[in-house]
C-alpha atoms as a PDB file:
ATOM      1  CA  UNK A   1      62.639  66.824  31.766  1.00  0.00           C
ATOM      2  CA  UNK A   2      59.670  68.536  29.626  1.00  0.00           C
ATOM      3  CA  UNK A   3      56.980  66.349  31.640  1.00  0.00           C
ATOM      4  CA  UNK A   4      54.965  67.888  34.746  1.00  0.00           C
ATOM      5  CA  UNK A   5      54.981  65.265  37.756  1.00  0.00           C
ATOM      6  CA  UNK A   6      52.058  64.935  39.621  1.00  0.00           C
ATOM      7  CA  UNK A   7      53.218  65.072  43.418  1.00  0.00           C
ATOM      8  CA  UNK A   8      52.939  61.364  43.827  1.00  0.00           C
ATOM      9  CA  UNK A   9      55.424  60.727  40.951  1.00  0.00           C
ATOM     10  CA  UNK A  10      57.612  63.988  42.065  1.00  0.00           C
ATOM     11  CA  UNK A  11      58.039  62.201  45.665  1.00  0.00           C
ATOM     12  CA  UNK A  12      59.102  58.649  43.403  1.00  0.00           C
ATOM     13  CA  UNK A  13      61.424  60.673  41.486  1.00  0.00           C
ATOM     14  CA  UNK A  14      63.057  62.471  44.373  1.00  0.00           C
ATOM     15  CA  UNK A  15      62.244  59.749  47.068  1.00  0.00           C
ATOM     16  CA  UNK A  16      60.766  61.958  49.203  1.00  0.00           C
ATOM     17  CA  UNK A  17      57.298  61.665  51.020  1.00  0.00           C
ATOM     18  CA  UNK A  18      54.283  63.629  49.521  1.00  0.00           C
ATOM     19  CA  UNK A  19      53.970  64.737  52.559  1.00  0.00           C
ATOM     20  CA  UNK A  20      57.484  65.883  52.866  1.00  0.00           C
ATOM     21  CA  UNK A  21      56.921  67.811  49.774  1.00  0.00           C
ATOM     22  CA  UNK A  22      54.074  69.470  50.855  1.00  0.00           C
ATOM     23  CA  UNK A  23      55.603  70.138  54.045  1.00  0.00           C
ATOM     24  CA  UNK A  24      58.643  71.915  51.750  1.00  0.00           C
ATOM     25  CA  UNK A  25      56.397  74.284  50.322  1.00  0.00           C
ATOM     26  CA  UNK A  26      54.702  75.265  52.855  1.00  0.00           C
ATOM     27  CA  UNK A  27      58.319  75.975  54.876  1.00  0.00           C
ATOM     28  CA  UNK A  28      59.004  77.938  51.282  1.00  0.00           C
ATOM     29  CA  UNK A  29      61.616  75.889  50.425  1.00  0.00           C
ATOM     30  CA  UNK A  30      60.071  75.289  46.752  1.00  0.00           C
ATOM     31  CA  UNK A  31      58.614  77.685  44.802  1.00  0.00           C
ATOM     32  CA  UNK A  32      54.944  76.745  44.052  1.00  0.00           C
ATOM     33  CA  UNK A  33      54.433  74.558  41.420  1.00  0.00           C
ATOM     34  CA  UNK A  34      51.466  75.216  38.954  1.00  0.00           C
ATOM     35  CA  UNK A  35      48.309  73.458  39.248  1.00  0.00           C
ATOM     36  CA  UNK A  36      45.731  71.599  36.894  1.00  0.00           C
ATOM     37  CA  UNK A  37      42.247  73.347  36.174  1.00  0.00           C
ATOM     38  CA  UNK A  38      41.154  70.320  39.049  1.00  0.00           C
ATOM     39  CA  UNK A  39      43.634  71.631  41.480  1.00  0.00           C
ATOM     40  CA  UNK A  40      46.479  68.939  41.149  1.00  0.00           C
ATOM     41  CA  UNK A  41      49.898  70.113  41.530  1.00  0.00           C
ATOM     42  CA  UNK A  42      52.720  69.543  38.672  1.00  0.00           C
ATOM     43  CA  UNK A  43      56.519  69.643  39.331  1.00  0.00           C
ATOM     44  CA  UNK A  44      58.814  70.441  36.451  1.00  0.00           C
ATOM     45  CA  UNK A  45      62.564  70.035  36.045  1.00  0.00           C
ATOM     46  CA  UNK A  46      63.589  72.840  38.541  1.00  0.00           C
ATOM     47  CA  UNK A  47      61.148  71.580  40.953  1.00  0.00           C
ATOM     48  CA  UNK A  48      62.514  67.940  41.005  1.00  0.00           C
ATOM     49  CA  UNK A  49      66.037  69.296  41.061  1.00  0.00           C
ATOM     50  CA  UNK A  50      65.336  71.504  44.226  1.00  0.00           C
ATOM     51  CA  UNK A  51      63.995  68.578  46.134  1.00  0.00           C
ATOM     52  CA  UNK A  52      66.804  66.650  45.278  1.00  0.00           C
ATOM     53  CA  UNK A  53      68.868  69.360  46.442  1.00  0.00           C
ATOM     54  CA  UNK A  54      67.866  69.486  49.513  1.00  0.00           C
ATOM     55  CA  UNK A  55      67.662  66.118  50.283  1.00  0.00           C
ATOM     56  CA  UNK A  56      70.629  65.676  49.850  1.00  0.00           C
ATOM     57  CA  UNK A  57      71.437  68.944  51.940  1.00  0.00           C
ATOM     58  CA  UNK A  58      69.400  67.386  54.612  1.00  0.00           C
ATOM     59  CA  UNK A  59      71.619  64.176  54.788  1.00  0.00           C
ATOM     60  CA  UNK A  60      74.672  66.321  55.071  1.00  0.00           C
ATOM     61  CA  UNK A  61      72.874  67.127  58.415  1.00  0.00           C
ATOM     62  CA  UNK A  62      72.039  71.039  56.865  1.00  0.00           C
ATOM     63  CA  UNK A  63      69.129  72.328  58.761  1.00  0.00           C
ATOM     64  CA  UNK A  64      65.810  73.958  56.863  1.00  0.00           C
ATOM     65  CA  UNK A  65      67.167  77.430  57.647  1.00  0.00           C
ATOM     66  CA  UNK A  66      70.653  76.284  56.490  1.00  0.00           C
ATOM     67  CA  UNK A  67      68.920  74.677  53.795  1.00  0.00           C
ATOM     68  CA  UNK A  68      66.746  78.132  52.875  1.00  0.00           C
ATOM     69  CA  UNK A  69      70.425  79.904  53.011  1.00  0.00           C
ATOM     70  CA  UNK A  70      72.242  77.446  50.239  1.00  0.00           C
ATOM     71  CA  UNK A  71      68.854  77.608  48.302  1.00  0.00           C
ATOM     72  CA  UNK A  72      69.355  81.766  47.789  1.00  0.00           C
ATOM     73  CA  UNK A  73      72.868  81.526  47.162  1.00  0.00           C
ATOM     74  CA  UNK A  74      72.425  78.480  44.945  1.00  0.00           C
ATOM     75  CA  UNK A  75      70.044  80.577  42.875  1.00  0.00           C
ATOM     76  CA  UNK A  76      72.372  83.838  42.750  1.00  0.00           C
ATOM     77  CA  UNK A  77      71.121  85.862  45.147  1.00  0.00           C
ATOM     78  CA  UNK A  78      74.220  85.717  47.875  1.00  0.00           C
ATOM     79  CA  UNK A  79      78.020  85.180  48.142  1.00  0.00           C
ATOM     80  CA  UNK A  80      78.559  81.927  47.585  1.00  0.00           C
ATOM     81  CA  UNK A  81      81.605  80.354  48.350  1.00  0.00           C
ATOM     82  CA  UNK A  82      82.115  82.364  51.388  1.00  0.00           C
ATOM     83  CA  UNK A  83      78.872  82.158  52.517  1.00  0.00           C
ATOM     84  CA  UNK A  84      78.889  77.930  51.812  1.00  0.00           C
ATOM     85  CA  UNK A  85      82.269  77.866  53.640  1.00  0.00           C
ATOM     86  CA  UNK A  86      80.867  79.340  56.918  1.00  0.00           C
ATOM     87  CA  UNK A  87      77.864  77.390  56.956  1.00  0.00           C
ATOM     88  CA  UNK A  88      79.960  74.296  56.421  1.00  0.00           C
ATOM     89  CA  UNK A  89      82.360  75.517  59.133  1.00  0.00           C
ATOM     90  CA  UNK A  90      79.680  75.690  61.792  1.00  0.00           C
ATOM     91  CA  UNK A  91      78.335  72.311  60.574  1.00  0.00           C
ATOM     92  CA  UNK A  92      81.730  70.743  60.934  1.00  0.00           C
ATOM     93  CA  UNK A  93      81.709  72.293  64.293  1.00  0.00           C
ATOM     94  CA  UNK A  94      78.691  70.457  65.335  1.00  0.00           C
ATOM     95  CA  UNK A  95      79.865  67.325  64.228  1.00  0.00           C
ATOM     96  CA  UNK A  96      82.951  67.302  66.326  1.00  0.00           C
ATOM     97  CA  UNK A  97      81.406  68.368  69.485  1.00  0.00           C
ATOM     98  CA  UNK A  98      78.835  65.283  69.207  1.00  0.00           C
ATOM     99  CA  UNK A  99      81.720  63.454  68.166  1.00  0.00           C
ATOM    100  CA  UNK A 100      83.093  64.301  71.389  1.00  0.00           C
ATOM    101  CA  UNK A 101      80.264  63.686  73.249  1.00  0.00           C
ATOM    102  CA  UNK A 102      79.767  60.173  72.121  1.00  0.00           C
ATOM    103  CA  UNK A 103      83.561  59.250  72.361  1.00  0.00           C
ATOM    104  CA  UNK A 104      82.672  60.256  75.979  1.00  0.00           C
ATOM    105  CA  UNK A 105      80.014  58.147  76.212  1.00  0.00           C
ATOM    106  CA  UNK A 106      81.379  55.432  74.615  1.00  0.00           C
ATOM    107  CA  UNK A 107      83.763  55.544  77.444  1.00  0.00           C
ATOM    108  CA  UNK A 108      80.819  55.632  80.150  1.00  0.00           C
ATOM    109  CA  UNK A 109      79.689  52.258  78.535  1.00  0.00           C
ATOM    110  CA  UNK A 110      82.845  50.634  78.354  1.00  0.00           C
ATOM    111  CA  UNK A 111      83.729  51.504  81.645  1.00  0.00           C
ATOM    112  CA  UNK A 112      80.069  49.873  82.671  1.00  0.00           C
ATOM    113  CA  UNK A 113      80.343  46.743  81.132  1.00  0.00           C
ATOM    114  CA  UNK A 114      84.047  46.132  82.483  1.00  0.00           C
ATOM    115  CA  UNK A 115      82.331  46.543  85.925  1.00  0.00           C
ATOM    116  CA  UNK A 116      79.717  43.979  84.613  1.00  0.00           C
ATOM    117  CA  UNK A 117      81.900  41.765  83.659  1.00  0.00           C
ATOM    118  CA  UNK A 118      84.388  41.473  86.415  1.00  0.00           C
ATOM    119  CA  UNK A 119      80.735  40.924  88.972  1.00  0.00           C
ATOM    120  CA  UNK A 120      79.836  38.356  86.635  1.00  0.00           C
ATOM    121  CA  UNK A 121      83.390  36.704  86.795  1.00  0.00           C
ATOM    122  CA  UNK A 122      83.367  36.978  90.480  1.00  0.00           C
ATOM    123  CA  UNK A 123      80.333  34.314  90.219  1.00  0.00           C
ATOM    124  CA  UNK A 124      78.267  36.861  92.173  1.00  0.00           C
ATOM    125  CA  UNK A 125      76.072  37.458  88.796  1.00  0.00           C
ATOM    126  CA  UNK A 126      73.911  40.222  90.614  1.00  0.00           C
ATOM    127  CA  UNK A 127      72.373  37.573  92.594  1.00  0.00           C
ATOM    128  CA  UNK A 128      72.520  39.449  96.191  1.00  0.00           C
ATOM    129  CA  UNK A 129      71.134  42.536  94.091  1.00  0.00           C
ATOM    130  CA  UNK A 130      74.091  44.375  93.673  1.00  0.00           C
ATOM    131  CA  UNK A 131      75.015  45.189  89.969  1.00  0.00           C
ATOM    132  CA  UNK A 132      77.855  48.382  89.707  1.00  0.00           C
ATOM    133  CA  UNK A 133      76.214  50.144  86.956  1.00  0.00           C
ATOM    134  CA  UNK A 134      72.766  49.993  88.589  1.00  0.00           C
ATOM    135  CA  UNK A 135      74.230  51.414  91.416  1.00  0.00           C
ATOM    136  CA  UNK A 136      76.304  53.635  89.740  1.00  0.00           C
ATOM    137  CA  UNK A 137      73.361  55.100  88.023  1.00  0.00           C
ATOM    138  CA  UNK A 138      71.343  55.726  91.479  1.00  0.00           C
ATOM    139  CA  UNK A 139      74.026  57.619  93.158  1.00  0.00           C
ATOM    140  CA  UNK A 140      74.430  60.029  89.932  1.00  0.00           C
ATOM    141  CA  UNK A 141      70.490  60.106  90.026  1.00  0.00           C
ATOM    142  CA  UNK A 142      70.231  61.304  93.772  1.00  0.00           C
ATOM    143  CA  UNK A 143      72.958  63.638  93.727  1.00  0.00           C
END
């Protein structure tokens, strides 16, 4: 790509917000683009490749400083498959202890709406004001 990109057609190309761009640069993610004699902002090919990248480092669940780390290496300046393999070890890390957490949850719910559905069985249907989760939840709550 030879064209500039105004930041408007930069965010298209990338689908990113303008805001999300500017919001890059200031967090000196993206190296400042030139500007037009009235002050607009034009993204070449490196600049529309580093957005991309880190988009797409962002849906991988990469933070900004984790993002800021690839970036450097990316461009040379670090050890790069060691340093990529860590980061992605911690990241993999995280993943499997919210895994765990919501395979722990997921059994909190279950458990819930087996004791919802055996009161609603029992014709009761919560009419005398008892439900087992409600309850359930109020006696965690005062503890």
């Amino acid at each position: 790509m030879d064209q500039r990109l105004k930041i408007g057609e930069a965010a298209r190309a990338t689908g990113l917000s303008v805001d999300a761009i500017r919001f890059y640069q200031r967090e000196r993610l993206l190296k400042p683009p030139p500007r037009t004699e009235g002050g607009f902002r034009l993204f070449g090919a490196d600049h529309i490749q580093n957005l991309r990248f880190i988009r797409k480092a962002q849906e991988l669940g990469f933070s900004l400083s984790d993002i800021r780390q690839l970036l450097y290496v990316q461009n040379g300046k670090g050890e790069t498959c060691s340093h990529v393999r860590d980061l992605l070890q911690q990241k993999l890390a995280a993943v499997r202890g919210k895994i765990g957490e919501l395979n722990r949850l997921e059994g909190k719910l279950k458990a819930g709406l087996r004791k919802c559905n055996q009161e609603l069985k029992s014709k009761r249907e919560c009419l005398d004001g008892h439900c087992p989760v409600l309850e359930q939840i109020r006696q965690a709550v005062e503890k």
